[in-house]
N, C-alpha and C. Protein backbone atom coordinates (compact mmCIF):
# COMPACT_ATOMS: atom_id res chain seq x y z
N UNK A 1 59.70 138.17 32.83
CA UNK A 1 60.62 139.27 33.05
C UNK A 1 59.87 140.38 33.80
N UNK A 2 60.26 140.80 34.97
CA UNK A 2 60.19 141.74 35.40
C UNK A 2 60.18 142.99 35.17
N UNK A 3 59.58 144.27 35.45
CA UNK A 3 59.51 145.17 34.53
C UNK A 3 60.26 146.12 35.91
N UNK A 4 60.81 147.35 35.04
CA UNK A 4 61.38 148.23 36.61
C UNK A 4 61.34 149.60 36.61
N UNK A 5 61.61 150.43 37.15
CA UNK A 5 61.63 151.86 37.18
C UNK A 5 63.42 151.80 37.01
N UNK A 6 63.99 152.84 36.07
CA UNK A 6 64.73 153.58 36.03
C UNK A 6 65.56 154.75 36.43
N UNK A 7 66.43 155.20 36.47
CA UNK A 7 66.73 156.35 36.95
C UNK A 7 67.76 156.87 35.63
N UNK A 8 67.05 157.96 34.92
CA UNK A 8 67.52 158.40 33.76
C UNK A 8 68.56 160.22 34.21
N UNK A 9 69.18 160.14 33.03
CA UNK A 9 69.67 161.29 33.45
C UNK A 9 69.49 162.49 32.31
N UNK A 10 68.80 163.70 31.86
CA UNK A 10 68.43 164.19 31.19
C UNK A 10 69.68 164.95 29.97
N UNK A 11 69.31 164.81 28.69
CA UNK A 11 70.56 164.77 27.97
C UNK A 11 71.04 166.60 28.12
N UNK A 12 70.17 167.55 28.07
CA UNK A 12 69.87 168.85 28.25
C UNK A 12 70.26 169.83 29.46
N UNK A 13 69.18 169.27 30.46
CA UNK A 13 69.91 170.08 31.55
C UNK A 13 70.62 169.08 33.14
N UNK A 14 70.84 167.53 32.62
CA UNK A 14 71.41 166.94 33.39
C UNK A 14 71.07 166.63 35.04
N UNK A 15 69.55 166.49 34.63
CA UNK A 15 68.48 166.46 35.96
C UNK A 15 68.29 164.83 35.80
N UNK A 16 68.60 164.60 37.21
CA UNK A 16 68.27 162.74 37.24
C UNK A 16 67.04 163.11 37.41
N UNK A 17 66.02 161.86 37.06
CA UNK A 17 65.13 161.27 37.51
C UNK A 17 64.00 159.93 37.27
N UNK A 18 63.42 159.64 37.96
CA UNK A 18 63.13 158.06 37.97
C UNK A 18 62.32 158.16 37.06
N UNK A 19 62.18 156.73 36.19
CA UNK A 19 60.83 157.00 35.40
C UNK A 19 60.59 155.53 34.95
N UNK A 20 59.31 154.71 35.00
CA UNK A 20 58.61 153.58 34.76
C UNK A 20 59.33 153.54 33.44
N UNK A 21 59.91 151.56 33.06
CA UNK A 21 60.32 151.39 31.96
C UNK A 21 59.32 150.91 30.30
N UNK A 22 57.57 151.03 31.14
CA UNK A 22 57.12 150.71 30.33
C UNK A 22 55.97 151.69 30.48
N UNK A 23 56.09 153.14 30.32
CA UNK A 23 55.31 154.19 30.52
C UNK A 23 54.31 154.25 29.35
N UNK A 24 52.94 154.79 29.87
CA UNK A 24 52.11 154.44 28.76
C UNK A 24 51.90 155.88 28.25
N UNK A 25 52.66 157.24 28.67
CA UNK A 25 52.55 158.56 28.51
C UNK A 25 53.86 159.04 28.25
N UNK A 26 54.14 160.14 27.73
CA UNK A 26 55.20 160.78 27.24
C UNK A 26 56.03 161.51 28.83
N UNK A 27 56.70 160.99 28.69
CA UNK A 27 57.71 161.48 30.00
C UNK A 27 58.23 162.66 29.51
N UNK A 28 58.15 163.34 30.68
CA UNK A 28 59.41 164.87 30.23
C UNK A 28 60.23 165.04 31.59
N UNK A 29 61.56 165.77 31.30
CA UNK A 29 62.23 165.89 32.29
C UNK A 29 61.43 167.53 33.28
N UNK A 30 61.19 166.95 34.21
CA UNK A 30 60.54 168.46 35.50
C UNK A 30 61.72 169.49 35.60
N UNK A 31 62.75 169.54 34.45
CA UNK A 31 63.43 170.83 35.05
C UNK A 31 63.27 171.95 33.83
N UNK A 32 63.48 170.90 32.51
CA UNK A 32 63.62 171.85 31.33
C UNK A 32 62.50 171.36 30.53
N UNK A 33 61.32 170.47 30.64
CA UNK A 33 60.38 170.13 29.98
C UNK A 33 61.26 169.05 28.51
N UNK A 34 62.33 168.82 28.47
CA UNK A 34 62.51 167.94 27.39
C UNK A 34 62.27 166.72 27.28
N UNK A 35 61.60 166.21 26.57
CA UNK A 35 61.29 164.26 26.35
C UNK A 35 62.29 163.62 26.75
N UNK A 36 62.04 162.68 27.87
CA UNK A 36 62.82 161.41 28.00
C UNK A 36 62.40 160.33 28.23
N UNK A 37 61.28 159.75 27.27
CA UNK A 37 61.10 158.70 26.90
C UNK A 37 59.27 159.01 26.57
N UNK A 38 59.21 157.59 25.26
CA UNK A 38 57.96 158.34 24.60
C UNK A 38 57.62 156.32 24.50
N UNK A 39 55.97 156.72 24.73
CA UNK A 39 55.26 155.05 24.48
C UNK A 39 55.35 154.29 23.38
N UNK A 40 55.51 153.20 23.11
CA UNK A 40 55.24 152.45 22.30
C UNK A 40 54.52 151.35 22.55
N UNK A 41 53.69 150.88 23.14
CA UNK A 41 53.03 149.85 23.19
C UNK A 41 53.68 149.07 24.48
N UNK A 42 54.50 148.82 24.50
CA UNK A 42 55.09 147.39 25.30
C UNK A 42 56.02 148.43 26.34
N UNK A 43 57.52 148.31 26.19
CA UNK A 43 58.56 148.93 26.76
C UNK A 43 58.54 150.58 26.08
N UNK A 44 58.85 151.53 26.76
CA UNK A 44 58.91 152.84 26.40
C UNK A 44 59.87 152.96 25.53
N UNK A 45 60.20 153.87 24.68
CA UNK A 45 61.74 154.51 24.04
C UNK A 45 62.30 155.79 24.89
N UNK A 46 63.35 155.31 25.43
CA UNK A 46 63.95 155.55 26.72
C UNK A 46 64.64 156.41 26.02
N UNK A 47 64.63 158.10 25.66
CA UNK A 47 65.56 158.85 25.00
C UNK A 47 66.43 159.64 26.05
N UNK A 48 66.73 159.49 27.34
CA UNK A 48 67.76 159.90 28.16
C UNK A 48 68.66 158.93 28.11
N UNK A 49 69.92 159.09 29.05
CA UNK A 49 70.72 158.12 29.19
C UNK A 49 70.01 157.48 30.45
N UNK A 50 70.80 155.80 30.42
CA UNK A 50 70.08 155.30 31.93
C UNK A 50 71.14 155.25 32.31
N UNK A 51 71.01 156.03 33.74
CA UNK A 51 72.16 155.42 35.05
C UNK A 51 72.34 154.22 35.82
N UNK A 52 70.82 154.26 36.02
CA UNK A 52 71.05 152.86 37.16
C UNK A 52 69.55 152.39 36.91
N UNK A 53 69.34 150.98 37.16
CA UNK A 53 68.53 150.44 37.57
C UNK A 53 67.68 150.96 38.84
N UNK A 54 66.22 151.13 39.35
CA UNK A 54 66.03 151.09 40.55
C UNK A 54 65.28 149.62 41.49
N UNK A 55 65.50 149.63 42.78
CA UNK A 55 64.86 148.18 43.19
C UNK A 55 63.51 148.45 43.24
């Protein structure tokens, strides 16, 4: 299985942006600093919504 980048949409201030689905660091959204997605070992916990897949 292929692994992919995302394009999330922030639950807070509703800022898209892309983010690796198996990030080994705590993602935050660049507009309002809120978590959207935190490591676990393998696949991230993706706490935004996902919009789309990216290629």
């Amino acid at each position: 299985m292929a692994t992919r980048f995302l394009l999330v949409k922030c639950a807070k201030c509703k800022n898209k942006q892309p983010l690796y689905e198996k990030a080994a660091m705590q993602v935050r959204c660049l507009k309002c600093n809120a978590v959207l997605a935190e490591p676990r070992g393998g696949k991230a916990r993706i706490l935004a919504k996902i919009v789309k897949e990216l290629k």
